[in-house]
Protein backbone atom coordinates (compact mmCIF):
# COMPACT_ATOMS: atom_id res chain seq x y z
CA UNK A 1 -38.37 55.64 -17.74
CA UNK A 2 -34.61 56.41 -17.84
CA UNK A 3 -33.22 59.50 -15.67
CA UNK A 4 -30.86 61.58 -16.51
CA UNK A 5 -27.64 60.17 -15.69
CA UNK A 6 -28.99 56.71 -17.08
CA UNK A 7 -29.51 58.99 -20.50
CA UNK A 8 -26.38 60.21 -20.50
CA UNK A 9 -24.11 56.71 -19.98
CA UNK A 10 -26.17 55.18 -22.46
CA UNK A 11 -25.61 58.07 -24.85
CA UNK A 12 -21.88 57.96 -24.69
CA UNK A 13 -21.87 54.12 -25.07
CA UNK A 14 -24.17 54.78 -28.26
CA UNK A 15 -21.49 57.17 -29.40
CA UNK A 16 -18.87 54.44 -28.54
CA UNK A 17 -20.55 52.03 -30.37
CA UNK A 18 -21.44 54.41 -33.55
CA UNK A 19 -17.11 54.79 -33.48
CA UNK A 20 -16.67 51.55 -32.91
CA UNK A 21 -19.23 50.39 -35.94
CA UNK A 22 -17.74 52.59 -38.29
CA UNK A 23 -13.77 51.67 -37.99
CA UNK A 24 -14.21 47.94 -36.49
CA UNK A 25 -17.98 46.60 -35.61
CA UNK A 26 -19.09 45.04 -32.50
CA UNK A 27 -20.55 48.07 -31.05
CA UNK A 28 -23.46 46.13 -30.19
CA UNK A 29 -20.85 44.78 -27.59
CA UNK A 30 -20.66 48.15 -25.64
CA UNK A 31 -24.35 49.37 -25.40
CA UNK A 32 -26.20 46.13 -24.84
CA UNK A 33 -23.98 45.18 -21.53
CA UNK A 34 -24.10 49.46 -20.49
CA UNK A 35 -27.91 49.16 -20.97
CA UNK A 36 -27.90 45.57 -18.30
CA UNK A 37 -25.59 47.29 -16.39
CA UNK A 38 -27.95 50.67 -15.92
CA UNK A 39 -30.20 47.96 -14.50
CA UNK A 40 -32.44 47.56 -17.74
CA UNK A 41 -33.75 44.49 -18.18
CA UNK A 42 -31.96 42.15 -20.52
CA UNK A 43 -34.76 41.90 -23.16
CA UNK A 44 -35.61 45.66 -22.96
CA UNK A 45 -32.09 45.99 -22.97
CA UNK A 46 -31.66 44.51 -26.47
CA UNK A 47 -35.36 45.64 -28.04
CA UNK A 48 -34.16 49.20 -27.35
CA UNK A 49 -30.23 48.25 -28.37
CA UNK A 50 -32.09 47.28 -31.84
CA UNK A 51 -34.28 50.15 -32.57
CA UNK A 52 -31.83 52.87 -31.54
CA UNK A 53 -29.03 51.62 -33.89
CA UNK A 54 -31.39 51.23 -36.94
CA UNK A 55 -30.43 54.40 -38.28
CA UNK A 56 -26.54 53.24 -38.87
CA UNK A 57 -28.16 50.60 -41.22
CA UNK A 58 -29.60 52.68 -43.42
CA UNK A 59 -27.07 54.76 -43.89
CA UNK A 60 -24.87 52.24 -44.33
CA UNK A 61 -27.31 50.38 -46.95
CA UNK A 62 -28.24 53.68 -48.45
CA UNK A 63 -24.27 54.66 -49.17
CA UNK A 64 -23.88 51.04 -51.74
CA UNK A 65 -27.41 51.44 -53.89
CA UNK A 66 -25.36 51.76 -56.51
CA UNK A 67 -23.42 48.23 -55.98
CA UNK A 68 -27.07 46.86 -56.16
CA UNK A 69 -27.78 47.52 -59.64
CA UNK A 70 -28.21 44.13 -61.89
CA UNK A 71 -29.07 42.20 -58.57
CA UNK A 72 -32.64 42.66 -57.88
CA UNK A 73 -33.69 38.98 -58.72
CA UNK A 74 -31.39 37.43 -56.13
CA UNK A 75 -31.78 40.47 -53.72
CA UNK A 76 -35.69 40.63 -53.86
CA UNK A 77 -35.31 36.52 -52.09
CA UNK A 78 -32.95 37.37 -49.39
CA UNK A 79 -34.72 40.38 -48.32
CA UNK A 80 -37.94 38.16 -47.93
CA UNK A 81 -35.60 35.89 -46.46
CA UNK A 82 -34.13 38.41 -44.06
CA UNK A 83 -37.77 40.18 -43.20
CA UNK A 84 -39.15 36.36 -42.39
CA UNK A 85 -36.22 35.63 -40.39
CA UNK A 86 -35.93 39.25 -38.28
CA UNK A 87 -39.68 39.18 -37.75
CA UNK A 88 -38.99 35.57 -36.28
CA UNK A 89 -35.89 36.16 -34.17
CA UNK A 90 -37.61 39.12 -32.41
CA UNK A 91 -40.86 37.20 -32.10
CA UNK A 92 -38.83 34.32 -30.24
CA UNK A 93 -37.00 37.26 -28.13
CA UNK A 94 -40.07 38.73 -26.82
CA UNK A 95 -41.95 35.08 -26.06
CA UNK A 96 -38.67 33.63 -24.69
CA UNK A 97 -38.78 35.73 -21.56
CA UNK A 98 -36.19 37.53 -19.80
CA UNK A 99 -35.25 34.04 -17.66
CA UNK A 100 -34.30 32.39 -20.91
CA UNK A 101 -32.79 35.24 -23.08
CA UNK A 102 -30.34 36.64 -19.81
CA UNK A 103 -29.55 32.26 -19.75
CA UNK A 104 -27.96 32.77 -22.96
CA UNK A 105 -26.92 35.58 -22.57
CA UNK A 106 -23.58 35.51 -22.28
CA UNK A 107 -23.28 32.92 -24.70
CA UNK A 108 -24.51 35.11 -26.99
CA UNK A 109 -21.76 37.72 -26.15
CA UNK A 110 -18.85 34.95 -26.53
CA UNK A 111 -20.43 34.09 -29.98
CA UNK A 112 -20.66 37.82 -31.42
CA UNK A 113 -16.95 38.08 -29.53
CA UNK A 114 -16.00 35.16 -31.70
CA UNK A 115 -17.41 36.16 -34.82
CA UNK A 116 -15.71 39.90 -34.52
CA UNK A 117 -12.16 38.37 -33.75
CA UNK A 118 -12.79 36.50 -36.93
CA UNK A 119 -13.31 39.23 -39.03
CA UNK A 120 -9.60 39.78 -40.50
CA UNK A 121 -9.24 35.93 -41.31
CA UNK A 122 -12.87 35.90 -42.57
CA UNK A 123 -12.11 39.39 -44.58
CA UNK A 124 -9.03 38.22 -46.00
CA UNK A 125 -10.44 34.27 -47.22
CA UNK A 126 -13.53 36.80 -48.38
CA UNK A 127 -11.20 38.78 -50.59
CA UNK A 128 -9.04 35.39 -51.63
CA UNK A 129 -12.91 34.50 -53.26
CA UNK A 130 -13.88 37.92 -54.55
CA UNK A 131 -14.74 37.23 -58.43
CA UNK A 132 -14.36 33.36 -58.81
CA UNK A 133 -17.58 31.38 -59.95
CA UNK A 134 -19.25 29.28 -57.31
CA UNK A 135 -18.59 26.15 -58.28
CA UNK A 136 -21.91 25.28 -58.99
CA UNK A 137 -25.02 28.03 -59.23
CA UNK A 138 -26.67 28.31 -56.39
CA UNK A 139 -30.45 28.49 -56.77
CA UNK A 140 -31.90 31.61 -54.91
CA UNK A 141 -34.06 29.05 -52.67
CA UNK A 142 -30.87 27.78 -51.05
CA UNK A 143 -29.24 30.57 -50.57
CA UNK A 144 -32.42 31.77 -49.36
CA UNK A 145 -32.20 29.32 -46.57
CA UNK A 146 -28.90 30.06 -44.51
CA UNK A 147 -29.89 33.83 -44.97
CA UNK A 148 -33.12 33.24 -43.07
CA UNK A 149 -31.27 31.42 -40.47
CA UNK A 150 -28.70 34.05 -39.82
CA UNK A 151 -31.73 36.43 -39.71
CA UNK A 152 -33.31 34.70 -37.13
CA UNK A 153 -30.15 35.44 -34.63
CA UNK A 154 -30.13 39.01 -36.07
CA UNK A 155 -33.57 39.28 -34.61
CA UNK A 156 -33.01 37.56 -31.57
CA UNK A 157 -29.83 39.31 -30.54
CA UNK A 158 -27.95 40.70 -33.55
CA UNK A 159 -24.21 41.44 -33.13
CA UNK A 160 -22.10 40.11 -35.75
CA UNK A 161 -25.24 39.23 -37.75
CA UNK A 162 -23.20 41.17 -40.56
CA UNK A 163 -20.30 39.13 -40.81
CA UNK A 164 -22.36 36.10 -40.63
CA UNK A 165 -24.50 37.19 -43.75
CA UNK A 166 -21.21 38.37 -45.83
CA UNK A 167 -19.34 34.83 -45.38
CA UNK A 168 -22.82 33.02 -46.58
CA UNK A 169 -22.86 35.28 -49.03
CA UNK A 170 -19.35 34.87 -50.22
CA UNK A 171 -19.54 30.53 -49.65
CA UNK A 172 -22.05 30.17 -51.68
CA UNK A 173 -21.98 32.84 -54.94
CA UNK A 174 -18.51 33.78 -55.45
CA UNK A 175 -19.60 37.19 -56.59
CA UNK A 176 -16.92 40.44 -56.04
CA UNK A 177 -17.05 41.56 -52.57
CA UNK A 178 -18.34 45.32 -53.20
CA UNK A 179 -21.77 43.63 -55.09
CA UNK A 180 -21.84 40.99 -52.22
CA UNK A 181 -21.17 43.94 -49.34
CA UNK A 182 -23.94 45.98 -50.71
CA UNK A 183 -26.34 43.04 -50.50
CA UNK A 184 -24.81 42.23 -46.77
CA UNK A 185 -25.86 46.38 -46.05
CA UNK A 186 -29.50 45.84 -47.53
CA UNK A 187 -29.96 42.62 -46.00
CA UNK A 188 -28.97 43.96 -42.21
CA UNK A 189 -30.80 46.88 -42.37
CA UNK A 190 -33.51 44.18 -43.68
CA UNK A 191 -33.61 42.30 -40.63
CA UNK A 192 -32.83 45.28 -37.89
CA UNK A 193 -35.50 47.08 -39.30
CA UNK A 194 -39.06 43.82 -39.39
CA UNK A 195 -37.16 43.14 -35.86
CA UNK A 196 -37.60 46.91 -34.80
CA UNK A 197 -40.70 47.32 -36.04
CA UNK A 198 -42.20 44.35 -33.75
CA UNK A 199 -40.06 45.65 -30.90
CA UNK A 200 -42.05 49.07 -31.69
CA UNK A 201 -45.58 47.04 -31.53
CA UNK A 202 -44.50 45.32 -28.51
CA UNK A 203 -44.25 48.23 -25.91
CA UNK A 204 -40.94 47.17 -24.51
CA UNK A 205 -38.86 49.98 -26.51
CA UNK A 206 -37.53 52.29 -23.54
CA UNK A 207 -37.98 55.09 -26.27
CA UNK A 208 -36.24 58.37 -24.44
CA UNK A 209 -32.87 55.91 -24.40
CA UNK A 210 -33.94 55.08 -27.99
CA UNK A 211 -33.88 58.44 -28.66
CA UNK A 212 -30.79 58.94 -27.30
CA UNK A 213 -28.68 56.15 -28.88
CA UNK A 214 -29.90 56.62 -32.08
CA UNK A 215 -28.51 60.53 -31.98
CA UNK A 216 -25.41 59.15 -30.30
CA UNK A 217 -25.01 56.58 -32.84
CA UNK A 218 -24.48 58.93 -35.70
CA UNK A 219 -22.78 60.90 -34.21
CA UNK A 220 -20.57 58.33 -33.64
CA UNK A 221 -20.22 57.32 -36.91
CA UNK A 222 -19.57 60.77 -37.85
CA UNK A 223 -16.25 60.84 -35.24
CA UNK A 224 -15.10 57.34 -36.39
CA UNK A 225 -15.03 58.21 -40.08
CA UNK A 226 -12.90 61.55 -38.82
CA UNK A 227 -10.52 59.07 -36.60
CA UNK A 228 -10.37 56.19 -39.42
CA UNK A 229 -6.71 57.08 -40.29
CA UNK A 230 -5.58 58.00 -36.64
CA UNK A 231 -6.35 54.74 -35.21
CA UNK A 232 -5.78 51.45 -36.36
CA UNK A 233 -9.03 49.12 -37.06
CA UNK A 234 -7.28 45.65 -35.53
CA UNK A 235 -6.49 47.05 -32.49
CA UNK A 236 -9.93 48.77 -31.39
CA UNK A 237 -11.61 45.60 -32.44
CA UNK A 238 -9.52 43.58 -30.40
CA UNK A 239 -9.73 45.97 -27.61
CA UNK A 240 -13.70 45.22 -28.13
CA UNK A 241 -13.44 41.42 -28.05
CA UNK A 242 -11.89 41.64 -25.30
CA UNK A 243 -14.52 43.79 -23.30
CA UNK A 244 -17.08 41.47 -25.02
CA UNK A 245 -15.26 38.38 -23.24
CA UNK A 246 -14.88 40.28 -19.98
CA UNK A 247 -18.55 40.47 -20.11
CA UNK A 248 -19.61 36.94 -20.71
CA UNK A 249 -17.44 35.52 -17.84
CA UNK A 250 -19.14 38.02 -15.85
CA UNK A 251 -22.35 37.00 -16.73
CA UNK A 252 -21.67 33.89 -16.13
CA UNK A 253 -20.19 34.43 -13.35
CA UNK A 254 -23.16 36.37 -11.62
C-alpha cells in the first residue's frame, strides 16, 4: 500500500500526464517511470498505469460516437480484434515476470519515445491520405490482423498504442481522418479496457494509486483543454520525448 507522499507524486504525475494527453500524448511517459521511481515494481507499475488512465479513453471514445455512424461492420472486427489482442498483451505482462518486462523496459520507453516524436510527420502523411480510396479494399480479416498485433503491445505496455492503430488504420483504408480517429478512440479504449479488466482479476492493481491517477487524470485533461491555446503542442511533446529518452538511458544504465 502507497503512503501518503507516494499518493501525492503519483497524483501530480497523473495530472501531468492527463495535460500532457490532452494537448500532445505520451503521458504514459511521465507516470509509468514516477510509479518505478516511487519504488513500485515495474509490472505493478504499469497494471496500475493502465487501469488508472482508463477513464481518459472513454471520454475520449465517448466525445466521436457520432464519427462512428455507418461503420459498425468494420468496427464490430477490430474491436474483437483489439479485445483478443489487449486480453493477450496483459496476459503475456503478468506471466512474463518482472525480470523480463523491467529487461525491456527501457526499450519499450525508446519505442513509445519514437513513436510520439513521429507524430507530426505521421499526422501530416495521415492528413496527405485523408479521403483517397485504398488502392485496393481491404477485407476486414486483414485489417483485422495488424490491429490485433498493435493490441497486443497496448496490453503489454501501451504508450503510443494510439498512433500505432491510426497509421494502420490510415495504410490500409484511406478513409477521412475524423471516421478513422473515432475508430482509433473506440479501438484504444478497446484494448485499455480487456487489459484492465485482467489487471483487475489479477490482484496486482495498487488500487489507492489507481484511485488517485484516475482523479488526477481528468483533471488533467480538464487543465490541458484550458491551456490548449497558451502552449504550443510541438514543444511539450518534444519536451516529453525527451524525458522519455532520459529515462531509457537510465534504465539502461542502472
Amino acid at each position: 500500500m502507497a503512503g501518503g507522499v507516494e499518493l501525492i507524486f503519483a497524483g501530480l504525475a497523473a495530472v501531468a500526464a492527463g495535460a500532457v494527453n490532452a494537448l500532445a500524448g505520451g503521458g504514459t511517459l511521465i507516470t509509468f517511470p514516477t510509479l518505478v521511481a516511487l519504488g513500485i515494481p515495474p509490472v505493478a507499475a504499469n497494471v496500475t498505469n493502465t487501469v488508472a488512465l482508463c477513464p481518459g479513453y472513454l471520454g475520449g471514445a465517448i466525445a466521436q460516437l457520432k464519427d462512428l455512424e455507418g461503420q459498425k461492420a468494420r468496427l464490430r472486427i477490430l474491436l474483437i480484434a483489439g479485445a483478443a489482442g489487449g486480453i493477450l498483451g496483459g496476459w503475456l505482462l503478468l506471466v512474463s515476470g518482472e525480470r523480463i518486462f523491467q529487461a525491456l523496459v527501457p526499450f519499450l520507453i525508446l519505442f513509445a519515445s519514437g513513436l510520439l516524436a513521429m507524430r507530426s510527420p505521421l499526422r501530416a502523411w495521415i492528413a496527405s491520405r485523408s479521403g483517397r480510396a485504398a488502392t485496393r479494399p481491404i477485407a476486414g480479416i486483414w485489417l483485422a490482423l495488424p490491429i490485433a498485433l498493435a493490441a497486443i503491445y497496448g496490453g503489454y505496455f501501451g504508450a503510443g498504442l494510439s498512433i500505432i492503430v491510426l497509421s494502420v488504420l490510415c495504410l490500409m483504408t484511406g478513409d477521412s481522418v475524423t471516421r478513422l480517429n473515432a475508430i482509433k478512440q473506440a479501438v484504444s479504449l478497446v484494448v485499455n479496457s480487456t487489459a484492465a479488466l485482467l489487471f483487475m482479476l489479477s490482484g496486482h492493481v495498487l488500487w489507492s494509486v489507481a484511485v488517485v491517477m484516475a482523479l488526477g487524470s481528468l483533471l488533467g485533461g480538464v487543465l490541458g483543454g484550458r491551456l490548449a491555446g497558451r502552449i504550443h503542442p510541438s514543444a511539450l511533446q518534444w519536451t516529453v520525448v525527451a524525458i522519455g529518452i532520459i529515462v531509457a538511458i537510465i534504465y539502461l544504465i542502472r
